[in-house]
PDB file of N, CA and C in Angstrom:
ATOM      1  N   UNK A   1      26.380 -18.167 -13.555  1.00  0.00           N
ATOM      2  CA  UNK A   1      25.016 -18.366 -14.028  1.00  0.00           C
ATOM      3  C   UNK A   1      24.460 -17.028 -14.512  1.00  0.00           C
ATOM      4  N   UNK A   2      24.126 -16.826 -16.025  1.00  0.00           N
ATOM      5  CA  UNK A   2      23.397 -15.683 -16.366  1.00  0.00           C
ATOM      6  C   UNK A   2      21.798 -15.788 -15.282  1.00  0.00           C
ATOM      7  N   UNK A   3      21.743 -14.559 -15.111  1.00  0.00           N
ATOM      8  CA  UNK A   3      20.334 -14.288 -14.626  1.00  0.00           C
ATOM      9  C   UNK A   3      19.284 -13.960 -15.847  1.00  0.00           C
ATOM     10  N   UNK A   4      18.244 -14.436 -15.332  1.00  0.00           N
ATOM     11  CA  UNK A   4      17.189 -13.439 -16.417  1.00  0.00           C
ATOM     12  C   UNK A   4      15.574 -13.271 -15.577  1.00  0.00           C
ATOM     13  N   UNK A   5      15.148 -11.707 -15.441  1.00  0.00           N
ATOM     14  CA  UNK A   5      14.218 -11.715 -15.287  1.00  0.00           C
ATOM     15  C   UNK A   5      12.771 -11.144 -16.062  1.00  0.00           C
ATOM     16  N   UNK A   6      11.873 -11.622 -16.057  1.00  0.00           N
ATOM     17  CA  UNK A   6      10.623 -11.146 -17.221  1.00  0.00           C
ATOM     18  C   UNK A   6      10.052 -10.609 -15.937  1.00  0.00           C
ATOM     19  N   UNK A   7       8.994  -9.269 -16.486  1.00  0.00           N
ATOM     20  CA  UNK A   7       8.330  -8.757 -15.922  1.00  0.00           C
ATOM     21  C   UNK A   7       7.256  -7.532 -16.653  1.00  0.00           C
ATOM     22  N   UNK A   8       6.172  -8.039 -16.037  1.00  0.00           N
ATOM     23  CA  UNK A   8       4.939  -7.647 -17.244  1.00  0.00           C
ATOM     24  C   UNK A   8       4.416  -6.495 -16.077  1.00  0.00           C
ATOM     25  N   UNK A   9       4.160  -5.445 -16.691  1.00  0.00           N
ATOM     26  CA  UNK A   9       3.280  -4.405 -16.696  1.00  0.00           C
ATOM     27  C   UNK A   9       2.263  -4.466 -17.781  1.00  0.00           C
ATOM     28  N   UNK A  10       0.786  -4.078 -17.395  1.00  0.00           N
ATOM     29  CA  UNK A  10      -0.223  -3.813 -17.952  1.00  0.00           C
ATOM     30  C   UNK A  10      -0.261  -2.456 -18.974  1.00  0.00           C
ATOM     31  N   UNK A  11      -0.226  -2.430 -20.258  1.00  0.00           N
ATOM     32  CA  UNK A  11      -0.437  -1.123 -21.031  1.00  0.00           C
ATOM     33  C   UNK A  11      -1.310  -0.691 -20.645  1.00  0.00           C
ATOM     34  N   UNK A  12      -1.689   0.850 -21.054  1.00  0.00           N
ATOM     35  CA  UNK A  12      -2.810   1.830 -20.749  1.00  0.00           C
ATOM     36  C   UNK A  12      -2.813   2.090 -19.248  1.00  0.00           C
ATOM     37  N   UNK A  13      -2.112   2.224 -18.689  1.00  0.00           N
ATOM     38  CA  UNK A  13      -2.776   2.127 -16.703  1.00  0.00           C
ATOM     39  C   UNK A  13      -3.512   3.688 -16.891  1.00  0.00           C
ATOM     40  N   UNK A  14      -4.493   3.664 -16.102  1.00  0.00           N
ATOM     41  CA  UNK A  14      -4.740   4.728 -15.709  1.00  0.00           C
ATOM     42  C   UNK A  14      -4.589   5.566 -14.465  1.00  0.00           C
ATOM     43  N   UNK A  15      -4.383   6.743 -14.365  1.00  0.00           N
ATOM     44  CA  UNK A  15      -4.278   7.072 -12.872  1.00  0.00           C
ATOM     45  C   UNK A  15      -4.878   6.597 -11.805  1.00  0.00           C
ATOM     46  N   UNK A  16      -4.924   6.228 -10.687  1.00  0.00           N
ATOM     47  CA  UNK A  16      -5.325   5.881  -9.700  1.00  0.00           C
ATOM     48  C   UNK A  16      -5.925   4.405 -10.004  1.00  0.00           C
ATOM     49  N   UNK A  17      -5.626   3.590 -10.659  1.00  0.00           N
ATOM     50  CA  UNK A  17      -6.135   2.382 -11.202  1.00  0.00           C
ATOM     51  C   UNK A  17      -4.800   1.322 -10.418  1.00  0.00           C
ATOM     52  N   UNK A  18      -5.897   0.383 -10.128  1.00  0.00           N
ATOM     53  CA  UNK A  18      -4.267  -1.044  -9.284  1.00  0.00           C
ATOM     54  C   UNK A  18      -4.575  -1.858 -10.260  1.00  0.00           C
ATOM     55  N   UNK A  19      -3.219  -2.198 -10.633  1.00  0.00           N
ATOM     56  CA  UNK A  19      -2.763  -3.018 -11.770  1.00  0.00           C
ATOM     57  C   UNK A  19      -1.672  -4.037 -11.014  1.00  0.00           C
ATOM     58  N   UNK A  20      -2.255  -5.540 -11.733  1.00  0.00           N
ATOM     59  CA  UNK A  20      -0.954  -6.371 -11.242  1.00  0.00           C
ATOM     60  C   UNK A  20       0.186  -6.345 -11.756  1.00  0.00           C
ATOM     61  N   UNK A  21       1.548  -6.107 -10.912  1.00  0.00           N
ATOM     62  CA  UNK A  21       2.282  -6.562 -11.617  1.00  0.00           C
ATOM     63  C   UNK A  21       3.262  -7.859 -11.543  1.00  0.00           C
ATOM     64  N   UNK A  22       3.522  -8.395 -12.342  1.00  0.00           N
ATOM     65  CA  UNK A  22       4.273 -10.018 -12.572  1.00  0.00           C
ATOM     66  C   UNK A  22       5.749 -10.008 -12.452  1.00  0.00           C
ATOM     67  N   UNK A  23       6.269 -10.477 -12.055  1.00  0.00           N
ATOM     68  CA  UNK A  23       7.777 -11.103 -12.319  1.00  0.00           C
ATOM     69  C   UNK A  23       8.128 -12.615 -12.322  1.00  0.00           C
ATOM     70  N   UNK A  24       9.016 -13.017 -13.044  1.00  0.00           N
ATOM     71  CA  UNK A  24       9.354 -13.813 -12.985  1.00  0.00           C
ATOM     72  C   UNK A  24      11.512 -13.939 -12.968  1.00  0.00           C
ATOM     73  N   UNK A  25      12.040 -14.534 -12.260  1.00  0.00           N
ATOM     74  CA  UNK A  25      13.189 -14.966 -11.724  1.00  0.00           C
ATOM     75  C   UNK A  25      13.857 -15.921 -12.187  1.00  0.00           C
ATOM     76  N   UNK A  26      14.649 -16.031 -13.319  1.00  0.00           N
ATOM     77  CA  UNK A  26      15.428 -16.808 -14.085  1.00  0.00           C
ATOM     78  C   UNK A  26      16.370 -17.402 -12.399  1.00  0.00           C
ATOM     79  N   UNK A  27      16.149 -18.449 -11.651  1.00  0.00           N
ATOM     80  CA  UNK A  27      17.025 -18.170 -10.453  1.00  0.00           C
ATOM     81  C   UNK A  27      16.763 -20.142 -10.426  1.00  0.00           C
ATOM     82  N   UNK A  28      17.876 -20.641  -9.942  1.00  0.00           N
ATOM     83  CA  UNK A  28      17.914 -22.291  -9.974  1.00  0.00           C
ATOM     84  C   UNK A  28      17.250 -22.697  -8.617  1.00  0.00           C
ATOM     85  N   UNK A  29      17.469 -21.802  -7.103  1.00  0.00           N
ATOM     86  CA  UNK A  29      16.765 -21.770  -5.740  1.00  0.00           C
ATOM     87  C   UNK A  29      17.509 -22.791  -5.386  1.00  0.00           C
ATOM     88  N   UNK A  30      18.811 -23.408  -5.002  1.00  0.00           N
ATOM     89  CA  UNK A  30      19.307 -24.770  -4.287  1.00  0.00           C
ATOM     90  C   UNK A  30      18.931 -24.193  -3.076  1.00  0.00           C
ATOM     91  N   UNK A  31      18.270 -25.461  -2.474  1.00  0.00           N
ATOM     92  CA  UNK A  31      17.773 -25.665  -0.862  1.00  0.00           C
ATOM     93  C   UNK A  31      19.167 -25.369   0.316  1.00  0.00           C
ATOM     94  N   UNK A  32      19.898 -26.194  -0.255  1.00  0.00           N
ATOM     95  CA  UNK A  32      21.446 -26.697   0.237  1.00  0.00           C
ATOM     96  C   UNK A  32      20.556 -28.035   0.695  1.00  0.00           C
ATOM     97  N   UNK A  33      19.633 -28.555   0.647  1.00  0.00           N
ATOM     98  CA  UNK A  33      19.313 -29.838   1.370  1.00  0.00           C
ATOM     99  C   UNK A  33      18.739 -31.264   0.611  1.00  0.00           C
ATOM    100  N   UNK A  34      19.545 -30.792  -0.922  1.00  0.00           N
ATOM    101  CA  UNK A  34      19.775 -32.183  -2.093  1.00  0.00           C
ATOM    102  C   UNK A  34      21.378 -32.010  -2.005  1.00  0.00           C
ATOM    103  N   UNK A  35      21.400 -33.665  -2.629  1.00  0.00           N
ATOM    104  CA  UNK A  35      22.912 -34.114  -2.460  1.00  0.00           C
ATOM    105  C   UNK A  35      22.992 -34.306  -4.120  1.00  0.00           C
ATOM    106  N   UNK A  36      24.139 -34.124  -4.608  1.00  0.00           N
ATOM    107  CA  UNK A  36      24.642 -34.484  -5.965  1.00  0.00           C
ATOM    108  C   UNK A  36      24.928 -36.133  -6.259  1.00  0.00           C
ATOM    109  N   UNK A  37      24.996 -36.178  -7.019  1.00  0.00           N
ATOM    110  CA  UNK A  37      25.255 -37.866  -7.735  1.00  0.00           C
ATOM    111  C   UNK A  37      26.546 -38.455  -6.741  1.00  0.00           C
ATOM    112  N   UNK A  38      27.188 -37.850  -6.501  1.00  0.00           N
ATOM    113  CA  UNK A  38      28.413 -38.730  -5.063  1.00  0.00           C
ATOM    114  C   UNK A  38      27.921 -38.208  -3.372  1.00  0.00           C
ATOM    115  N   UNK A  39      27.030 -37.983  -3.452  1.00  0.00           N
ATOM    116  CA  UNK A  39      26.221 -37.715  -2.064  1.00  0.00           C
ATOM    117  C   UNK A  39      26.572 -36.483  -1.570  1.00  0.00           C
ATOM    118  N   UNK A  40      27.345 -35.936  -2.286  1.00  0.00           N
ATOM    119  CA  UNK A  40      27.447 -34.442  -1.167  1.00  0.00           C
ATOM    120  C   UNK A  40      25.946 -33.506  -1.340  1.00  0.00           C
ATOM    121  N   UNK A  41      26.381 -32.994  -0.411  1.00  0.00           N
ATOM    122  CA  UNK A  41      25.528 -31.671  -0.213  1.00  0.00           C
ATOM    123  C   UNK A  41      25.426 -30.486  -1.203  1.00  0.00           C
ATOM    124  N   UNK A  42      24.772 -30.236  -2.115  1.00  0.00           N
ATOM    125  CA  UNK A  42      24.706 -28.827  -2.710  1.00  0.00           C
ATOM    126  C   UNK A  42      24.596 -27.608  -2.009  1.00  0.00           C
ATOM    127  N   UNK A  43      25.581 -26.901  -2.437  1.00  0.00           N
ATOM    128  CA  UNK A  43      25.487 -25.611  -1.524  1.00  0.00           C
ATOM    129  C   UNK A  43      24.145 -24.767  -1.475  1.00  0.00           C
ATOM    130  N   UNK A  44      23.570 -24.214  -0.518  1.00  0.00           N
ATOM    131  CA  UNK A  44      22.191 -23.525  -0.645  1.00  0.00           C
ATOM    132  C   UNK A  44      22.900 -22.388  -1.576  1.00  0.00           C
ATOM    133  N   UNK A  45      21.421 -21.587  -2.207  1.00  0.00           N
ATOM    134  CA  UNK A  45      21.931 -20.826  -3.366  1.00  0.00           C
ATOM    135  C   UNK A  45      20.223 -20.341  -3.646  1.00  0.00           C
ATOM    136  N   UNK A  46      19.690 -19.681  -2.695  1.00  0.00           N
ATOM    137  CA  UNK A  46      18.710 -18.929  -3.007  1.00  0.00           C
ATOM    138  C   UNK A  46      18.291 -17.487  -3.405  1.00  0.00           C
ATOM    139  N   UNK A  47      17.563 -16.845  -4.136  1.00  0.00           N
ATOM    140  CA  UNK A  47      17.043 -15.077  -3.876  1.00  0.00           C
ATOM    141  C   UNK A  47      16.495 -15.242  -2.503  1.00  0.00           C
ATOM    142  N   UNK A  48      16.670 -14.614  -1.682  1.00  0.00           N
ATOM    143  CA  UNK A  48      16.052 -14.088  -0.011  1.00  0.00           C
ATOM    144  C   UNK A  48      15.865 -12.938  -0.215  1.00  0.00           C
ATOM    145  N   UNK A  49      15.515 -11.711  -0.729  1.00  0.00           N
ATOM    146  CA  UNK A  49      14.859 -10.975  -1.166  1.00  0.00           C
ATOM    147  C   UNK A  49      14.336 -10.046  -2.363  1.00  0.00           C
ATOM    148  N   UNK A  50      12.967  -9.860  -2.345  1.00  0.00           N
ATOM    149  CA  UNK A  50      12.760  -9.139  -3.572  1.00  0.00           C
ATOM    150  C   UNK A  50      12.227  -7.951  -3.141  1.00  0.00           C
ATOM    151  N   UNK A  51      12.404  -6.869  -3.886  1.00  0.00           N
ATOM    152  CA  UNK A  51      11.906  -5.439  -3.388  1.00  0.00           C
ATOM    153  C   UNK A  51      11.487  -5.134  -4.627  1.00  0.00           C
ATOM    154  N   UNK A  52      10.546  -3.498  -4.578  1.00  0.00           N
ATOM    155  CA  UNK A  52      10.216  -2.998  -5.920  1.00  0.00           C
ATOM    156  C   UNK A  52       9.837  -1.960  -5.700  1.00  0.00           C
ATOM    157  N   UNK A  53      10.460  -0.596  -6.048  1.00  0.00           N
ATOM    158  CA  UNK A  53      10.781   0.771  -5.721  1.00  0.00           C
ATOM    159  C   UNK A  53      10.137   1.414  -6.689  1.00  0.00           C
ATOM    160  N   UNK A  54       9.223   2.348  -6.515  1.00  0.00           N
ATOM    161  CA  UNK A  54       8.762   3.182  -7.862  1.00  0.00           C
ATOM    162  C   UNK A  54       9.549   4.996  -7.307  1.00  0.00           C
ATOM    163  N   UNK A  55      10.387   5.426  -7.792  1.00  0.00           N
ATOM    164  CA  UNK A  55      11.131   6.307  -7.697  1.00  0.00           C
ATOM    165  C   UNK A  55      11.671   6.769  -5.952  1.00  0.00           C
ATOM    166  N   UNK A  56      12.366   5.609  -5.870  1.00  0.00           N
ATOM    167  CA  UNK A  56      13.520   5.367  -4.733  1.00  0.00           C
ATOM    168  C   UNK A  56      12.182   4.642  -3.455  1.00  0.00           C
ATOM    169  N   UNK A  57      10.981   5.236  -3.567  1.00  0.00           N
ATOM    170  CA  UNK A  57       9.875   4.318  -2.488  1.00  0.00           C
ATOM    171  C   UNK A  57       9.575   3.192  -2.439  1.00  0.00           C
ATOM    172  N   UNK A  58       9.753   2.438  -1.056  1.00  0.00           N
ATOM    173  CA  UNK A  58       9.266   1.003  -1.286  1.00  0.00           C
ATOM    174  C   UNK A  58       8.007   0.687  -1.865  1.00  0.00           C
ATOM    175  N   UNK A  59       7.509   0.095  -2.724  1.00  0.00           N
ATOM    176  CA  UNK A  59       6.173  -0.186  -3.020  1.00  0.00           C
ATOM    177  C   UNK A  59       5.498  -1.699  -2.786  1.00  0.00           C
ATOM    178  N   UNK A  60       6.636  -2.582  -2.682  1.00  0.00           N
ATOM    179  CA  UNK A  60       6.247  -3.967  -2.606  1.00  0.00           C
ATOM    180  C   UNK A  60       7.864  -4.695  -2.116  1.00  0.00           C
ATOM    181  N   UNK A  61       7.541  -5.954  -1.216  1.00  0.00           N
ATOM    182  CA  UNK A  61       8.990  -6.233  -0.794  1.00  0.00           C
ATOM    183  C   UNK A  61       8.407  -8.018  -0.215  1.00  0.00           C
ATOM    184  N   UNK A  62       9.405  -8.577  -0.602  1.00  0.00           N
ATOM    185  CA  UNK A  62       9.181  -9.852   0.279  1.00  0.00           C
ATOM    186  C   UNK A  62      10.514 -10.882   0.493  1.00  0.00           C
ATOM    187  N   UNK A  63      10.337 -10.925   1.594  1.00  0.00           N
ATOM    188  CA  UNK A  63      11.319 -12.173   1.986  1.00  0.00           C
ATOM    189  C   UNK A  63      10.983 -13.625   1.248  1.00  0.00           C
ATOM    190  N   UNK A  64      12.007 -14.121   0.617  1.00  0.00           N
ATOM    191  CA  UNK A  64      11.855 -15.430   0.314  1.00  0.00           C
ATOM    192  C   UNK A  64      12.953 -16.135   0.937  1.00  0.00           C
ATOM    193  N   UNK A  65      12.086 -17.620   0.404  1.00  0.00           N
ATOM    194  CA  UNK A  65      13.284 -18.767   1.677  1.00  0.00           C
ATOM    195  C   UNK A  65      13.321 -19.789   1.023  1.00  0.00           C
ATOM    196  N   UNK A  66      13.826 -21.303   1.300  1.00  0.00           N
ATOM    197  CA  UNK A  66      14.147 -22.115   0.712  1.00  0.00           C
ATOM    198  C   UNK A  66      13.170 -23.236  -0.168  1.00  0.00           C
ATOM    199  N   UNK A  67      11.963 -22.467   0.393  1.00  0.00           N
ATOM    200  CA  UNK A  67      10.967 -23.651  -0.083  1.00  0.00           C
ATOM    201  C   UNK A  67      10.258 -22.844  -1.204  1.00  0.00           C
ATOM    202  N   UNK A  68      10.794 -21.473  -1.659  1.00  0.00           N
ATOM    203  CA  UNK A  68      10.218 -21.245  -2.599  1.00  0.00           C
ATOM    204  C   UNK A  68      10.987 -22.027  -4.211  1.00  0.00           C
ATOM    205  N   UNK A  69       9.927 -22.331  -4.651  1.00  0.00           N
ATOM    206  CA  UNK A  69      10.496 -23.080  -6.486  1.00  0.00           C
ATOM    207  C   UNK A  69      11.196 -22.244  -6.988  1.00  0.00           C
ATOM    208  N   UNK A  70      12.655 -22.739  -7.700  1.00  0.00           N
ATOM    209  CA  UNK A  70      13.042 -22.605  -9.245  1.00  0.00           C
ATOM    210  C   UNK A  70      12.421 -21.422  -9.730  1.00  0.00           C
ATOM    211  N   UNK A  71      12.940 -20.356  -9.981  1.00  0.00           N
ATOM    212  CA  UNK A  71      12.214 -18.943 -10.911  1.00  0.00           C
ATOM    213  C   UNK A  71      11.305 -18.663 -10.499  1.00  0.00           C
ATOM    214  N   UNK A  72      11.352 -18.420  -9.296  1.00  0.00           N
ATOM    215  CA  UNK A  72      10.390 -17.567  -8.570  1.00  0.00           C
ATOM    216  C   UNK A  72       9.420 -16.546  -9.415  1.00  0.00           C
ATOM    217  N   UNK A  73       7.752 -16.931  -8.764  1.00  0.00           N
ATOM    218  CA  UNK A  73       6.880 -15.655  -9.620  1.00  0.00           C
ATOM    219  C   UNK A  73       6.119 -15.131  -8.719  1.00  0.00           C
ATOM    220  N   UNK A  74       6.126 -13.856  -8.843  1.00  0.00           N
ATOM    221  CA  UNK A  74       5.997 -12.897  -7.785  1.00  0.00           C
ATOM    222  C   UNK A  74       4.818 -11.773  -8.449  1.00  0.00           C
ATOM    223  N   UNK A  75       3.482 -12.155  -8.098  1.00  0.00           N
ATOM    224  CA  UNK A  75       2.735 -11.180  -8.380  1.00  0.00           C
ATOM    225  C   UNK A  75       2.209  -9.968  -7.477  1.00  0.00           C
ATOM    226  N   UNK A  76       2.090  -8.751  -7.526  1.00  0.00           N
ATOM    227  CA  UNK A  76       1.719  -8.072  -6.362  1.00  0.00           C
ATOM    228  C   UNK A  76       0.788  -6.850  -7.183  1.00  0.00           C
ATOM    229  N   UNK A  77      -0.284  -6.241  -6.222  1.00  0.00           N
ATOM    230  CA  UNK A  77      -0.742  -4.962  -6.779  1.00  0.00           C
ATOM    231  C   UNK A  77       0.134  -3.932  -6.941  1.00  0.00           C
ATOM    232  N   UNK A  78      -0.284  -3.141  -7.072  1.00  0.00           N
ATOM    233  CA  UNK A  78       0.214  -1.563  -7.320  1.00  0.00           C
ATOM    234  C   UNK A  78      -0.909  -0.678  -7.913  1.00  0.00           C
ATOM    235  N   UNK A  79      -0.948   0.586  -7.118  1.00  0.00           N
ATOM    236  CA  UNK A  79      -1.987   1.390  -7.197  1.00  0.00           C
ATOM    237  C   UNK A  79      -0.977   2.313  -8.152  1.00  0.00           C
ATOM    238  N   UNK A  80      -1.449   3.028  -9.182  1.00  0.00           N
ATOM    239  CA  UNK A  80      -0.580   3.655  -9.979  1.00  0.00           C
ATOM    240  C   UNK A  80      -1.286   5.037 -10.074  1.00  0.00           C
ATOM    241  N   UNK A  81      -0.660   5.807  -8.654  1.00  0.00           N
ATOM    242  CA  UNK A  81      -0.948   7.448  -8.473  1.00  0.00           C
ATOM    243  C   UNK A  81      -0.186   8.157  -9.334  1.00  0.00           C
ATOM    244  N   UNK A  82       1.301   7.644  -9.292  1.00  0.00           N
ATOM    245  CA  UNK A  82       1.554   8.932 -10.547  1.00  0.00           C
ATOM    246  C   UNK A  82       2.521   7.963 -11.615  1.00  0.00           C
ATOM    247  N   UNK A  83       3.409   8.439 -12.495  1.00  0.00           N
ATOM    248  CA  UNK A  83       4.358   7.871 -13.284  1.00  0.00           C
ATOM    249  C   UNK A  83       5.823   8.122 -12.812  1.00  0.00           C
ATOM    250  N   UNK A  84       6.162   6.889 -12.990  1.00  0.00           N
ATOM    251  CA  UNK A  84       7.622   7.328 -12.320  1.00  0.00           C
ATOM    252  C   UNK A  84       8.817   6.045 -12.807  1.00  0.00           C
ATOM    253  N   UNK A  85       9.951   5.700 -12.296  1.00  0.00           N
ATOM    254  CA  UNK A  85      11.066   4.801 -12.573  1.00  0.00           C
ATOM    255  C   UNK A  85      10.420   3.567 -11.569  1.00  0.00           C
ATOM    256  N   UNK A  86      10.133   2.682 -11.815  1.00  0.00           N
ATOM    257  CA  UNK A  86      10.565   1.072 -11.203  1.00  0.00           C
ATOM    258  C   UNK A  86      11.704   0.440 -11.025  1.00  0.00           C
ATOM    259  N   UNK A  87      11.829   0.135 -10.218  1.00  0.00           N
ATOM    260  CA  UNK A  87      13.406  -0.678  -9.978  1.00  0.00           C
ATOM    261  C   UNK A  87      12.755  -1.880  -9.532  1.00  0.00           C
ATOM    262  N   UNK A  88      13.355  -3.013  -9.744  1.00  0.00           N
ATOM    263  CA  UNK A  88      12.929  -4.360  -8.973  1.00  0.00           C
ATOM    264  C   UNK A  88      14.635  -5.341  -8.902  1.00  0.00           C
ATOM    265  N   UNK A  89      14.503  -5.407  -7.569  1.00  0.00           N
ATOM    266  CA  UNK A  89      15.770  -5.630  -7.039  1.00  0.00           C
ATOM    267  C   UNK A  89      15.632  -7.447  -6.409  1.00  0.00           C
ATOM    268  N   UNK A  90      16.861  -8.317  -6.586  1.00  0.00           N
ATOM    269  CA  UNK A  90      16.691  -9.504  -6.104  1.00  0.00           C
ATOM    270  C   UNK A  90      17.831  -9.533  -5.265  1.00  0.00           C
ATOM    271  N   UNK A  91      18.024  -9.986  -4.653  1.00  0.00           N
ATOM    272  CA  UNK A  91      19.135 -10.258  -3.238  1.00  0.00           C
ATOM    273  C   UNK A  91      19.189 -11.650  -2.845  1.00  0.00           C
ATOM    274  N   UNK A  92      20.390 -12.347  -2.674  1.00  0.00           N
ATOM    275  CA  UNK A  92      20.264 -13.735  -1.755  1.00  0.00           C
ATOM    276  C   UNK A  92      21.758 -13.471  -1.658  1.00  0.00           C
ATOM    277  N   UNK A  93      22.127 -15.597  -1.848  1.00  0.00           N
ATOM    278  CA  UNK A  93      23.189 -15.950  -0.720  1.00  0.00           C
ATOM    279  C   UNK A  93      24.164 -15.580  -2.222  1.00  0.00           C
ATOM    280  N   UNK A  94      25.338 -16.159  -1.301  1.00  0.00           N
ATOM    281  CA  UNK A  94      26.483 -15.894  -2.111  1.00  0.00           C
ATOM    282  C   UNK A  94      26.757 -14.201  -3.036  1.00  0.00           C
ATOM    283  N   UNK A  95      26.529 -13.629  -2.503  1.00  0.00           N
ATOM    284  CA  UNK A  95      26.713 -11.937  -3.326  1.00  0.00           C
ATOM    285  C   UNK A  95      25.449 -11.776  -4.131  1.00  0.00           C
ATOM    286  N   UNK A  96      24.601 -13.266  -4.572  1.00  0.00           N
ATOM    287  CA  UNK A  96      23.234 -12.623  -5.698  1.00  0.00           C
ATOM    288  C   UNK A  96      23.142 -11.295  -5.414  1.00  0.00           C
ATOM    289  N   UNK A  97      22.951 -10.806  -6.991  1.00  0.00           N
ATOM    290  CA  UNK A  97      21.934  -9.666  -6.957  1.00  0.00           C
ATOM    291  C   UNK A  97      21.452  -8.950  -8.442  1.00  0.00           C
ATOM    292  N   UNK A  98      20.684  -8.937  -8.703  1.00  0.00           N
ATOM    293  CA  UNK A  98      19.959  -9.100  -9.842  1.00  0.00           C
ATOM    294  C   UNK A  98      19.327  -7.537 -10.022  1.00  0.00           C
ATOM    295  N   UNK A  99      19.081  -6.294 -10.796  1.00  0.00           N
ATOM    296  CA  UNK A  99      18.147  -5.565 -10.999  1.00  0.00           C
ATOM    297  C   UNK A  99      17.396  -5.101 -12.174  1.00  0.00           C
ATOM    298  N   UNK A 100      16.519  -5.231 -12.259  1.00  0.00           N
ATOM    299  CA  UNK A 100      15.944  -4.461 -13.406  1.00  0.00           C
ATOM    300  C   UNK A 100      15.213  -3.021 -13.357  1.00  0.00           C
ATOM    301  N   UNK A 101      14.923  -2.111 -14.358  1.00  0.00           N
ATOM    302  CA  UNK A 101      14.184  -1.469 -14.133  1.00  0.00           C
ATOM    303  C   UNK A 101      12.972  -1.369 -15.649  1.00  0.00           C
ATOM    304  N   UNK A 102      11.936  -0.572 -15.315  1.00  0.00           N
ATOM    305  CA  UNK A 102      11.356  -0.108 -15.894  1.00  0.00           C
ATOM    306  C   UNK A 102      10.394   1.037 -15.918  1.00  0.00           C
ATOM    307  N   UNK A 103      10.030   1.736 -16.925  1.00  0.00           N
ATOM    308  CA  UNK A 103       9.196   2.930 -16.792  1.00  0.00           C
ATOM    309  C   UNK A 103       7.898   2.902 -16.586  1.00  0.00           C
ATOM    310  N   UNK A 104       7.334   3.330 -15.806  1.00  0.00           N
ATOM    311  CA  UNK A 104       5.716   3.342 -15.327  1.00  0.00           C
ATOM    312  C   UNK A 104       5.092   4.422 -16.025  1.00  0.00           C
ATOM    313  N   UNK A 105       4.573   4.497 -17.372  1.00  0.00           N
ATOM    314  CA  UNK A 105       3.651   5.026 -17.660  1.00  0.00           C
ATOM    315  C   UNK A 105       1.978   5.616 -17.530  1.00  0.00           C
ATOM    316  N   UNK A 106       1.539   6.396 -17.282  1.00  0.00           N
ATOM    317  CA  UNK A 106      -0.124   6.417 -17.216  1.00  0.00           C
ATOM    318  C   UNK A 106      -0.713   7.046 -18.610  1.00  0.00           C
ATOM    319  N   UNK A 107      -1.621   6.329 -18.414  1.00  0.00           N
ATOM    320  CA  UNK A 107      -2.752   6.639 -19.879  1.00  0.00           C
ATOM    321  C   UNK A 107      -3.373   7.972 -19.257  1.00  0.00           C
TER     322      UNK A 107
END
């Protein structure tokens, strides 16, 4: 399964200004607790975690679980003290793991 994730930062931030930022999780989320067209069980197949690092520091992190939907969207603040690298990292079952990054600019 290709992954794909979108994720919006606000242009212009200014220093010390909290800005939301968005993601969204190209991710299918199987429960493991639907059955396929001959009754079996689908294997569970979720992201169980998301993190988001602005130059190696945690800045935002959350456990997810089975009852979250299909392409998970994940909004959180962020206070934007200085400029630096973003990383946003996804983790689950079966080896998932997904990263993106991007550059944090200030106006």
């Amino acid at each position: 399964m290709s992954t794909r994730a979108l994720i919006h930062l606000p242009p212009g931030i200014a220093r010390g200004s909290v800005v939301e930022v968005r993601t969204t999780l190209g991710h299918a989320m199987e429960t493991g607790h639907r059955r396929d067209s001959d009754g079996r069980l689908l294997p569970r197949d979720i992201a169980t975690r998301f993190e988001c690092r602005l130059d190696g520091a945690l800045v935002f992190g959350a456990d997810l679980f089975p009852a979250i939907a299909a392409n998970p969207y994940i909004a959180f603040p962020l206070r934007a003290t200085q400029p630096g690298e973003l990383v946003f990292l996804w983790t689950g079952d079966n080896g998932f793991r997904h990263q993106e990054t991007r550059r944090l600019d200030l106006a």
